[in-house]
N, C-alpha and C. Protein backbone atom coordinates (compact mmCIF):
# COMPACT_ATOMS: atom_id res chain seq x y z
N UNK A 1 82.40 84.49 73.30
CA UNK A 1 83.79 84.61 73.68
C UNK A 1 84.69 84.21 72.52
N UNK A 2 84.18 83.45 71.53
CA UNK A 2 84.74 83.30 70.26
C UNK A 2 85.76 84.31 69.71
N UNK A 3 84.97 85.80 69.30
CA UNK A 3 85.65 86.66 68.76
C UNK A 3 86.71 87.43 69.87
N UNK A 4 86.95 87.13 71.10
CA UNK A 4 88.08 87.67 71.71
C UNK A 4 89.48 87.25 71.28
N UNK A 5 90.65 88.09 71.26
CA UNK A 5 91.98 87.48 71.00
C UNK A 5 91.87 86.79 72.29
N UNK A 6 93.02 85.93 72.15
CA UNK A 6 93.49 84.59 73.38
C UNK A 6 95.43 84.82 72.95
N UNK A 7 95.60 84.64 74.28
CA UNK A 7 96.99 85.27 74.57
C UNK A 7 97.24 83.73 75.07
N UNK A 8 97.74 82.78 74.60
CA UNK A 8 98.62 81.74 74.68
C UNK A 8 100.04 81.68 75.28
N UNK A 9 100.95 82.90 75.05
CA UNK A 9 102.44 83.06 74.64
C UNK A 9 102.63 83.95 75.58
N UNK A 10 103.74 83.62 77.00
CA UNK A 10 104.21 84.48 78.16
C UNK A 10 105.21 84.82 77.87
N UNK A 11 105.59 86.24 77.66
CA UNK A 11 107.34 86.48 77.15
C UNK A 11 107.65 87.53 78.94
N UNK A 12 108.46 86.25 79.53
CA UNK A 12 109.16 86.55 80.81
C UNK A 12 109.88 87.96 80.46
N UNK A 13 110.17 88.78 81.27
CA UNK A 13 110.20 90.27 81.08
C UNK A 13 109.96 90.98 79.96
N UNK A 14 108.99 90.72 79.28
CA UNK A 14 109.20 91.40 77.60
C UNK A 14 108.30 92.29 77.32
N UNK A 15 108.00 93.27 78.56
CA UNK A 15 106.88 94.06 78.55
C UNK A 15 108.18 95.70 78.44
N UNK A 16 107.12 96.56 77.50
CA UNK A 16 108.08 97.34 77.13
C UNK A 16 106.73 98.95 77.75
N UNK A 17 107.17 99.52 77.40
CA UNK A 17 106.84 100.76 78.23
C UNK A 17 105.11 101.56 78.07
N UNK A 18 105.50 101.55 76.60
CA UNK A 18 104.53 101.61 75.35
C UNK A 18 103.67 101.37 75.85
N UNK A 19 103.36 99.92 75.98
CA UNK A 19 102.46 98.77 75.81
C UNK A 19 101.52 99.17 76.06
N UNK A 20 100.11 98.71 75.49
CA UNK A 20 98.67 98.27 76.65
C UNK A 20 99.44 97.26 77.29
N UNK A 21 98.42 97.78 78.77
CA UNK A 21 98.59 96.76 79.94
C UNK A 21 97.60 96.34 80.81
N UNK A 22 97.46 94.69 81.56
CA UNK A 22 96.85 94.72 82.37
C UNK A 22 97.25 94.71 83.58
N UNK A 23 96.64 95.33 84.97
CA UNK A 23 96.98 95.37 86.09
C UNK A 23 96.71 94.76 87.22
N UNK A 24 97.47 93.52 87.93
CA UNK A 24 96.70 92.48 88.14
C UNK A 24 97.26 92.48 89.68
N UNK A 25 96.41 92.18 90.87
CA UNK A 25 97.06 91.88 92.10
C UNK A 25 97.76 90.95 92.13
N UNK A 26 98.56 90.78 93.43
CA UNK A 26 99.58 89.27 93.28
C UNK A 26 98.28 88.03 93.29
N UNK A 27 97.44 87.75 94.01
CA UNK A 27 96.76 87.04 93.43
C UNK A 27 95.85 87.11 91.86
N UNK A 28 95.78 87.87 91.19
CA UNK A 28 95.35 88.12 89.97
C UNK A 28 95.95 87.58 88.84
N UNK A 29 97.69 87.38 88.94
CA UNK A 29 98.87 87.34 88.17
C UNK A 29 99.16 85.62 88.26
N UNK A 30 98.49 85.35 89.59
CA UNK A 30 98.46 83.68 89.34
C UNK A 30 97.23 82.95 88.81
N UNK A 31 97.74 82.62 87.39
CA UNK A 31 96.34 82.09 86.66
C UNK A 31 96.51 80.99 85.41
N UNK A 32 96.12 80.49 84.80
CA UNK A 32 96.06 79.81 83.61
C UNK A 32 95.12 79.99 82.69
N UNK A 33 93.80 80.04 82.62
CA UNK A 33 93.05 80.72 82.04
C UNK A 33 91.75 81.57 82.43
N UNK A 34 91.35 83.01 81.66
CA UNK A 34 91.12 83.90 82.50
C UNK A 34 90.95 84.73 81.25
N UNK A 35 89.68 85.43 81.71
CA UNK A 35 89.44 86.24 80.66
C UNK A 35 89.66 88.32 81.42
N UNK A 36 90.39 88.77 80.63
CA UNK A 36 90.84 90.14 81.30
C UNK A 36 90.72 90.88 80.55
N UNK A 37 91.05 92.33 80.53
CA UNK A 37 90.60 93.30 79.77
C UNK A 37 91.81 94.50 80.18
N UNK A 38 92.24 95.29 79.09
CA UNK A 38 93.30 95.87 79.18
C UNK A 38 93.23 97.17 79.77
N UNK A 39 94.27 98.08 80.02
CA UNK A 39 93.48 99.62 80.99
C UNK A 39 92.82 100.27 79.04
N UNK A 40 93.34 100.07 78.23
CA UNK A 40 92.30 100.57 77.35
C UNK A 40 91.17 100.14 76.63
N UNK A 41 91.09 98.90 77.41
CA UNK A 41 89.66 98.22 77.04
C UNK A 41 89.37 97.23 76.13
N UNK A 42 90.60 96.80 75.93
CA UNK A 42 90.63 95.65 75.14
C UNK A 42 90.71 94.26 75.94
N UNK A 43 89.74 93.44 75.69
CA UNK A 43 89.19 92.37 76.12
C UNK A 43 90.09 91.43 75.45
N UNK A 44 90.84 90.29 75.84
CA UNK A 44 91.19 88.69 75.34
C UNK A 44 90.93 87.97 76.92
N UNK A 45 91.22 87.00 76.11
CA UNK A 45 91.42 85.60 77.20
C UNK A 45 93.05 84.85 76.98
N UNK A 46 93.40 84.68 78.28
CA UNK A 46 94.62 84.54 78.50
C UNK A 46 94.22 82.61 78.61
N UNK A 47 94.64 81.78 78.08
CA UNK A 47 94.56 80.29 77.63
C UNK A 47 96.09 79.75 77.83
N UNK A 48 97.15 79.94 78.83
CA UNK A 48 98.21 79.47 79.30
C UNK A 48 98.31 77.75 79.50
N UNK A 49 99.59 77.26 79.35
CA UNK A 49 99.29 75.59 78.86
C UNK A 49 99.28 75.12 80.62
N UNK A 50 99.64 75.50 81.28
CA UNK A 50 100.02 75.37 82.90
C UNK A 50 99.75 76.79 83.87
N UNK A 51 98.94 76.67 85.10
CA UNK A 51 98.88 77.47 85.96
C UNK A 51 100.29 78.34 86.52
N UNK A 52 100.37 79.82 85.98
CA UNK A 52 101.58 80.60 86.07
C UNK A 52 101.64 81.89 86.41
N UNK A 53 102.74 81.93 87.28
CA UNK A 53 102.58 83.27 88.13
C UNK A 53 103.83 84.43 86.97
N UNK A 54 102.34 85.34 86.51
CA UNK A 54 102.84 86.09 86.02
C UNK A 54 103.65 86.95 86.63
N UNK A 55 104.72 88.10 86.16
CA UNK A 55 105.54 89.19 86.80
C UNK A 55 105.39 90.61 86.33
N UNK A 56 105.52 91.27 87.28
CA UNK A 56 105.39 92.67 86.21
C UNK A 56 106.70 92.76 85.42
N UNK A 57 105.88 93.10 84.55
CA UNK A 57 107.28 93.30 83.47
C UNK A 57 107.28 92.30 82.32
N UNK A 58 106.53 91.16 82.53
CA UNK A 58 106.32 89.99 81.56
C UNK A 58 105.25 91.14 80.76
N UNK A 59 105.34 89.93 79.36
CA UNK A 59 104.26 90.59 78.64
C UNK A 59 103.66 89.21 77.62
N UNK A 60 102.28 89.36 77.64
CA UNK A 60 101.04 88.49 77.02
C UNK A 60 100.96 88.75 75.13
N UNK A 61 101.52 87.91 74.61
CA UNK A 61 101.65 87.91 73.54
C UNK A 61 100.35 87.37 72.82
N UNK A 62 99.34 88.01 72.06
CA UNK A 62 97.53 87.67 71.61
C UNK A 62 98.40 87.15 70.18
N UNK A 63 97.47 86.26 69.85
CA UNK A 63 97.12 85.42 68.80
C UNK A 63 97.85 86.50 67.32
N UNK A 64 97.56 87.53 67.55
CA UNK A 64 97.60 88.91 66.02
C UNK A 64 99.10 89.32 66.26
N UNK A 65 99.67 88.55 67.12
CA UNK A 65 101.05 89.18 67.50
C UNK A 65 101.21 90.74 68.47
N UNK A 66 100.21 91.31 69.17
CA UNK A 66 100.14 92.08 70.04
C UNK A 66 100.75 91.76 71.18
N UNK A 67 101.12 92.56 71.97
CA UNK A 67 101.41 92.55 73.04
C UNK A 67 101.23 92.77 74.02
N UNK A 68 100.83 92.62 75.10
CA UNK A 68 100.00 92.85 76.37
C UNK A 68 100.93 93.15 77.66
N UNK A 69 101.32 94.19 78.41
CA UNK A 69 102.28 94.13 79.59
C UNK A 69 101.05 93.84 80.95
N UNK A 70 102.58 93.00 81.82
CA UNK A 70 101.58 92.48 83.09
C UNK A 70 102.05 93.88 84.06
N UNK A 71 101.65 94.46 84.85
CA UNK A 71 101.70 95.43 85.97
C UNK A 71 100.97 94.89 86.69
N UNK A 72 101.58 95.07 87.77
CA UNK A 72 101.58 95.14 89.37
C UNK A 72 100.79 95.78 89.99
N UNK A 73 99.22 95.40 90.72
CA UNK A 73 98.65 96.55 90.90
C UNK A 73 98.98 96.76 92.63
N UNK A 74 98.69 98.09 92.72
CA UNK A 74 98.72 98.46 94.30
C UNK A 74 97.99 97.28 95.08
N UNK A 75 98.70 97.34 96.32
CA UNK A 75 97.80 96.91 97.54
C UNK A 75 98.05 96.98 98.34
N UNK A 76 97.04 96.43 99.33
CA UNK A 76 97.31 97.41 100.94
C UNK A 76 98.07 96.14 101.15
N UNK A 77 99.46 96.15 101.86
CA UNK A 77 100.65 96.25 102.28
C UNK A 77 101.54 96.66 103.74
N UNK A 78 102.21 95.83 104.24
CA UNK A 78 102.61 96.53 105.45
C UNK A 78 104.51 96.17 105.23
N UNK A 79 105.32 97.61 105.74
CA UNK A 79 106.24 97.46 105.34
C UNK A 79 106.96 97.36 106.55
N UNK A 80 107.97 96.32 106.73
CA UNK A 80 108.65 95.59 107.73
C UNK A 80 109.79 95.94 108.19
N UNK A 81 110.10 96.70 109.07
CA UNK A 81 111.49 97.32 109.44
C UNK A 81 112.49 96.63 110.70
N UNK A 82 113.60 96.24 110.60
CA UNK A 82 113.51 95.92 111.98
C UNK A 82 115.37 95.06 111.61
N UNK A 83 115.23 94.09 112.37
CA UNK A 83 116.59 92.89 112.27
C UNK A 83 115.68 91.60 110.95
N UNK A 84 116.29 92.23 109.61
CA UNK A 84 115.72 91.63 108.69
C UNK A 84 115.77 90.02 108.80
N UNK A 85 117.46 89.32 108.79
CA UNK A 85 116.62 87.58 108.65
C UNK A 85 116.02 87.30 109.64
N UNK A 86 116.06 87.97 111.01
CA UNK A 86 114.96 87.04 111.96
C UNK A 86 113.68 87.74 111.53
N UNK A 87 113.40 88.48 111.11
CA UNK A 87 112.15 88.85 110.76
C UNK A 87 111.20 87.87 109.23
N UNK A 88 112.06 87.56 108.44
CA UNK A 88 112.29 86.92 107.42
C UNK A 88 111.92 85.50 107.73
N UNK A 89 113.03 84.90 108.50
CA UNK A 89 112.88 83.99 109.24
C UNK A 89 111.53 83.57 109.01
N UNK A 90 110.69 84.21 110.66
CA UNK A 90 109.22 84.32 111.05
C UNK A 90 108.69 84.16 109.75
N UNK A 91 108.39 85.37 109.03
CA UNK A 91 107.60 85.03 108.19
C UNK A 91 107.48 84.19 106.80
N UNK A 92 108.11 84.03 106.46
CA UNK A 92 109.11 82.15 105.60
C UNK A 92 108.46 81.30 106.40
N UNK A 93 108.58 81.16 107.90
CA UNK A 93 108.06 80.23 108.33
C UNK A 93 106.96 79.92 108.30
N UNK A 94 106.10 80.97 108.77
CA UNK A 94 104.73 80.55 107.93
C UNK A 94 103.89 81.37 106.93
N UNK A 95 105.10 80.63 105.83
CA UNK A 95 104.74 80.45 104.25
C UNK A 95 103.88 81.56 103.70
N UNK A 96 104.50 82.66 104.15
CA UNK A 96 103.76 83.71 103.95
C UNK A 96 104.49 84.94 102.78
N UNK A 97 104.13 85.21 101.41
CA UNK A 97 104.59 85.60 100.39
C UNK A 97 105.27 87.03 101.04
N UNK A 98 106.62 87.46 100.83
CA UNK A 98 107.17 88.32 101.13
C UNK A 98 107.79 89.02 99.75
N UNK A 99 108.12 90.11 99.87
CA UNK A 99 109.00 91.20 98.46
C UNK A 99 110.29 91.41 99.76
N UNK A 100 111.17 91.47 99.46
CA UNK A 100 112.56 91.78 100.25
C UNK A 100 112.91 92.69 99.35
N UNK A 101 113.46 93.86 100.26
CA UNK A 101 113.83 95.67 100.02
C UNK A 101 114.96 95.01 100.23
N UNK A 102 115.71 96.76 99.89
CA UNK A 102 117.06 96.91 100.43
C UNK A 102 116.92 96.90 102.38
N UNK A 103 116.05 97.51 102.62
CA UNK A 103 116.02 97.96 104.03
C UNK A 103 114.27 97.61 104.83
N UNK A 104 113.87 96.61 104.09
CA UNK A 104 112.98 96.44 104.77
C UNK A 104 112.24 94.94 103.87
N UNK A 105 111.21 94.70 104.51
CA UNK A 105 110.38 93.66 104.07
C UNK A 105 109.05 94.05 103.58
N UNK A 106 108.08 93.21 103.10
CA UNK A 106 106.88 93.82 102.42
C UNK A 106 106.14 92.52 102.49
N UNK A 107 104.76 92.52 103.23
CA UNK A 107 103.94 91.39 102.79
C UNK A 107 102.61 91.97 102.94
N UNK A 108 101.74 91.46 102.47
CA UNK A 108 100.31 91.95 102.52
C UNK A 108 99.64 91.91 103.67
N UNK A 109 99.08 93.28 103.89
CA UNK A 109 98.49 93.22 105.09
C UNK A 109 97.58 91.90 105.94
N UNK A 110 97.74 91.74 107.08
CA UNK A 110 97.55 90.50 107.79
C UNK A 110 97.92 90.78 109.26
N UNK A 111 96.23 90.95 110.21
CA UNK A 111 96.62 91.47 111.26
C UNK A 111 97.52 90.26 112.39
N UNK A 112 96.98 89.23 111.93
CA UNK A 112 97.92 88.24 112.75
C UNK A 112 99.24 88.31 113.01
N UNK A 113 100.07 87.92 111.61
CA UNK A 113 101.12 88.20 111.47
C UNK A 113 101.88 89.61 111.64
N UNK A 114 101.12 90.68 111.84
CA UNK A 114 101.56 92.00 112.06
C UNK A 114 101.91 91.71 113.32
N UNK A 115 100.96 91.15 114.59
CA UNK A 115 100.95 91.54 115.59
C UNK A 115 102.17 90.62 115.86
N UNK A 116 102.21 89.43 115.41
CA UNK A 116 103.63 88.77 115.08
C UNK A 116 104.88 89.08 115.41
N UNK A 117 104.87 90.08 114.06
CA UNK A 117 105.86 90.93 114.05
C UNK A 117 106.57 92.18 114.68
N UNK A 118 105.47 92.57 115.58
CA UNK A 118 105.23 93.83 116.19
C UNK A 118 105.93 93.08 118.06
N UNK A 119 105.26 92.10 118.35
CA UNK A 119 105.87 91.36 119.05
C UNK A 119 107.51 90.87 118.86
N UNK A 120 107.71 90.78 117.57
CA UNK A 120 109.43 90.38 118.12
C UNK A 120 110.51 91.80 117.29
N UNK A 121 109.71 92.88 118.03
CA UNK A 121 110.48 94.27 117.43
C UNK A 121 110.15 94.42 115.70
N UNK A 122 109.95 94.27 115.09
CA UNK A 122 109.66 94.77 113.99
C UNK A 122 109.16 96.94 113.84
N UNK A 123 109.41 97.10 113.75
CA UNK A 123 108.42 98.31 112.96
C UNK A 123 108.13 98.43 112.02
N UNK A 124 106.15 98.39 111.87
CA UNK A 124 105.72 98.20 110.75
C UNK A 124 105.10 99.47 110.28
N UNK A 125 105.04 100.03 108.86
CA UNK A 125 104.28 100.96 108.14
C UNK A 125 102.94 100.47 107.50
N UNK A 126 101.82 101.11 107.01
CA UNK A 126 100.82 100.50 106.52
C UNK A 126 101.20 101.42 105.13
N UNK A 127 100.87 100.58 103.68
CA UNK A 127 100.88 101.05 102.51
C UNK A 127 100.49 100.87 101.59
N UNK A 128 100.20 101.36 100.71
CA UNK A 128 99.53 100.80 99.55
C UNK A 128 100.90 100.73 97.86
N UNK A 129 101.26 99.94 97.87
CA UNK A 129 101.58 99.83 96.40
C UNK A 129 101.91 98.19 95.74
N UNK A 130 102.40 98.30 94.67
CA UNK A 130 102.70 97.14 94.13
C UNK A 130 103.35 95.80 94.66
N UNK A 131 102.64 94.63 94.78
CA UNK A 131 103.19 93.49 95.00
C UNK A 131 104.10 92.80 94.83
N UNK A 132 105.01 92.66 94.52
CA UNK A 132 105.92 91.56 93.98
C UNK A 132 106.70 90.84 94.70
N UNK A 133 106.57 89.98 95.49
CA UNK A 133 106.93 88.85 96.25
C UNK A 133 108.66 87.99 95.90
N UNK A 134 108.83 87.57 96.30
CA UNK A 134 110.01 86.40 96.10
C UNK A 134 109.27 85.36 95.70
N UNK A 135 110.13 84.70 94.65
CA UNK A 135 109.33 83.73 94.22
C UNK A 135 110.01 82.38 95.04
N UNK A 136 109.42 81.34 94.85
CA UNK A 136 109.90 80.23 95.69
C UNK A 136 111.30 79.49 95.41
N UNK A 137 111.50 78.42 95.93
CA UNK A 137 112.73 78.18 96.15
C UNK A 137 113.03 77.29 94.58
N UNK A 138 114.12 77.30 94.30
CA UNK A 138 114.68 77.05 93.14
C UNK A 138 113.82 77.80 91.97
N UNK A 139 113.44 79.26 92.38
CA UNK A 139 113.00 79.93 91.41
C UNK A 139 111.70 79.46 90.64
N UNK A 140 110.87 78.69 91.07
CA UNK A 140 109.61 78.00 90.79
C UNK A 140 108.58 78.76 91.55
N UNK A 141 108.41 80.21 91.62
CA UNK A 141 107.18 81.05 91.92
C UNK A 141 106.62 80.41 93.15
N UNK A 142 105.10 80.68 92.90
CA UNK A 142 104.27 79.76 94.09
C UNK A 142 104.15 78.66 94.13
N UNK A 143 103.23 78.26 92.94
CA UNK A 143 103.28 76.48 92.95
C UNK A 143 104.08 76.14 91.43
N UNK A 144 103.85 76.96 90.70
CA UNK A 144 103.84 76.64 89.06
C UNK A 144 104.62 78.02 88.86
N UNK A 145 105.56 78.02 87.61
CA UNK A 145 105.90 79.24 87.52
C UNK A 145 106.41 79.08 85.69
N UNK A 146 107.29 80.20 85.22
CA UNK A 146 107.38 80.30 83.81
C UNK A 146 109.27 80.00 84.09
N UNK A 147 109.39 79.47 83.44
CA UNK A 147 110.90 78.81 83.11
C UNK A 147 112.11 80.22 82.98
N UNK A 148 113.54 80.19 83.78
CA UNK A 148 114.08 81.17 83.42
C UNK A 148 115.21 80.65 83.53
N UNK A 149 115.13 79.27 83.21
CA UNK A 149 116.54 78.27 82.86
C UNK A 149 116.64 76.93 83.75
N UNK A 150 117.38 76.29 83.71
CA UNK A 150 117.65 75.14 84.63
C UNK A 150 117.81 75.68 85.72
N UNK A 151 117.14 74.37 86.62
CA UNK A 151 117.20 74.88 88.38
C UNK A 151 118.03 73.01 88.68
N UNK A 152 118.21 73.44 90.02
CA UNK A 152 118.86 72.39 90.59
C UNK A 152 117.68 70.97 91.12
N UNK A 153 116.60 71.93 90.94
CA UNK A 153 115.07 71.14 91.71
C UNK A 153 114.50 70.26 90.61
N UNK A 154 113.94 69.16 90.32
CA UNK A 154 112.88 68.65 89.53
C UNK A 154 111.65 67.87 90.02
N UNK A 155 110.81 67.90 89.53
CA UNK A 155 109.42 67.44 89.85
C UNK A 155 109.34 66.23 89.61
């Protein structure tokens, strides 16, 4: 594992179009170190100083000064239609990672919480695409996240 580049350096949205990229589920994107491989086959290890929830759109800066974009990969998904904050509400309440639309909600499939939702009027779609969640409160991701200025919160 010696001769792999190691991507140290998270540049918060700095993924440009171009790029090689890797494509990571929402659990995939939360990591610290981790060895991955690009869609064209280029292998590094990602060696981050703290456990961090990457974004699509960030990009993995390797040791040679390369650049690596993070993407979002598909997943199965259920999309939430209905009276959004009480629906919101519910699922906030239990702590369950949501993406907020213009006109709907998005969390990963979960028959519990479907039936949940299906119970207090919701209409739900089943789908497959990209993850991207709300990150937590004072902008601190899941547990750990990458800095995008002063927050009102400290540890």
């Amino acid at each position: 594992m010696s001769n792999l580049e190691v991507a140290q350096v998270l540049l918060p949205g700095g993924a440009e179009a171009e790029m090689d990229a890797v494509v990571l589920d929402y659990e995939g994107r939360f990591l610290r170190r981790k060895r991955l491989e690009t869609k064209a086959g280029l292998a590094f290890v990602v060696d981050l100083e703290k456990t961090t929830s990457l974004e699509d759109g960030d990009a993995l800066e390797l040791g040679d000064g390369r650049r690596v974009a993070v993407r979002a990969a598909p997943e199965e998904v259920l999309e939430v239609r209905g009276v959004l904050p009480r629906l919101a509400w519910h699922i906030g309440n239990r702590h369950t990672p949501c993406q907020v639309c213009g006109d709907h909600l998005v969390i990963r499939r979960d028959p519990v919480i479907r039936h949940m939702l299906e119970h207090l009027g919701a209409a739900i779609t089943e789908s497959e695409r990209p993850f991207t969640p709300e990150g937590g409160a004072y902008g601190h991701g899941r547990t750990h996240s990458h800095e995008h200025g002063a927050t009102a919160h400290a540890h």
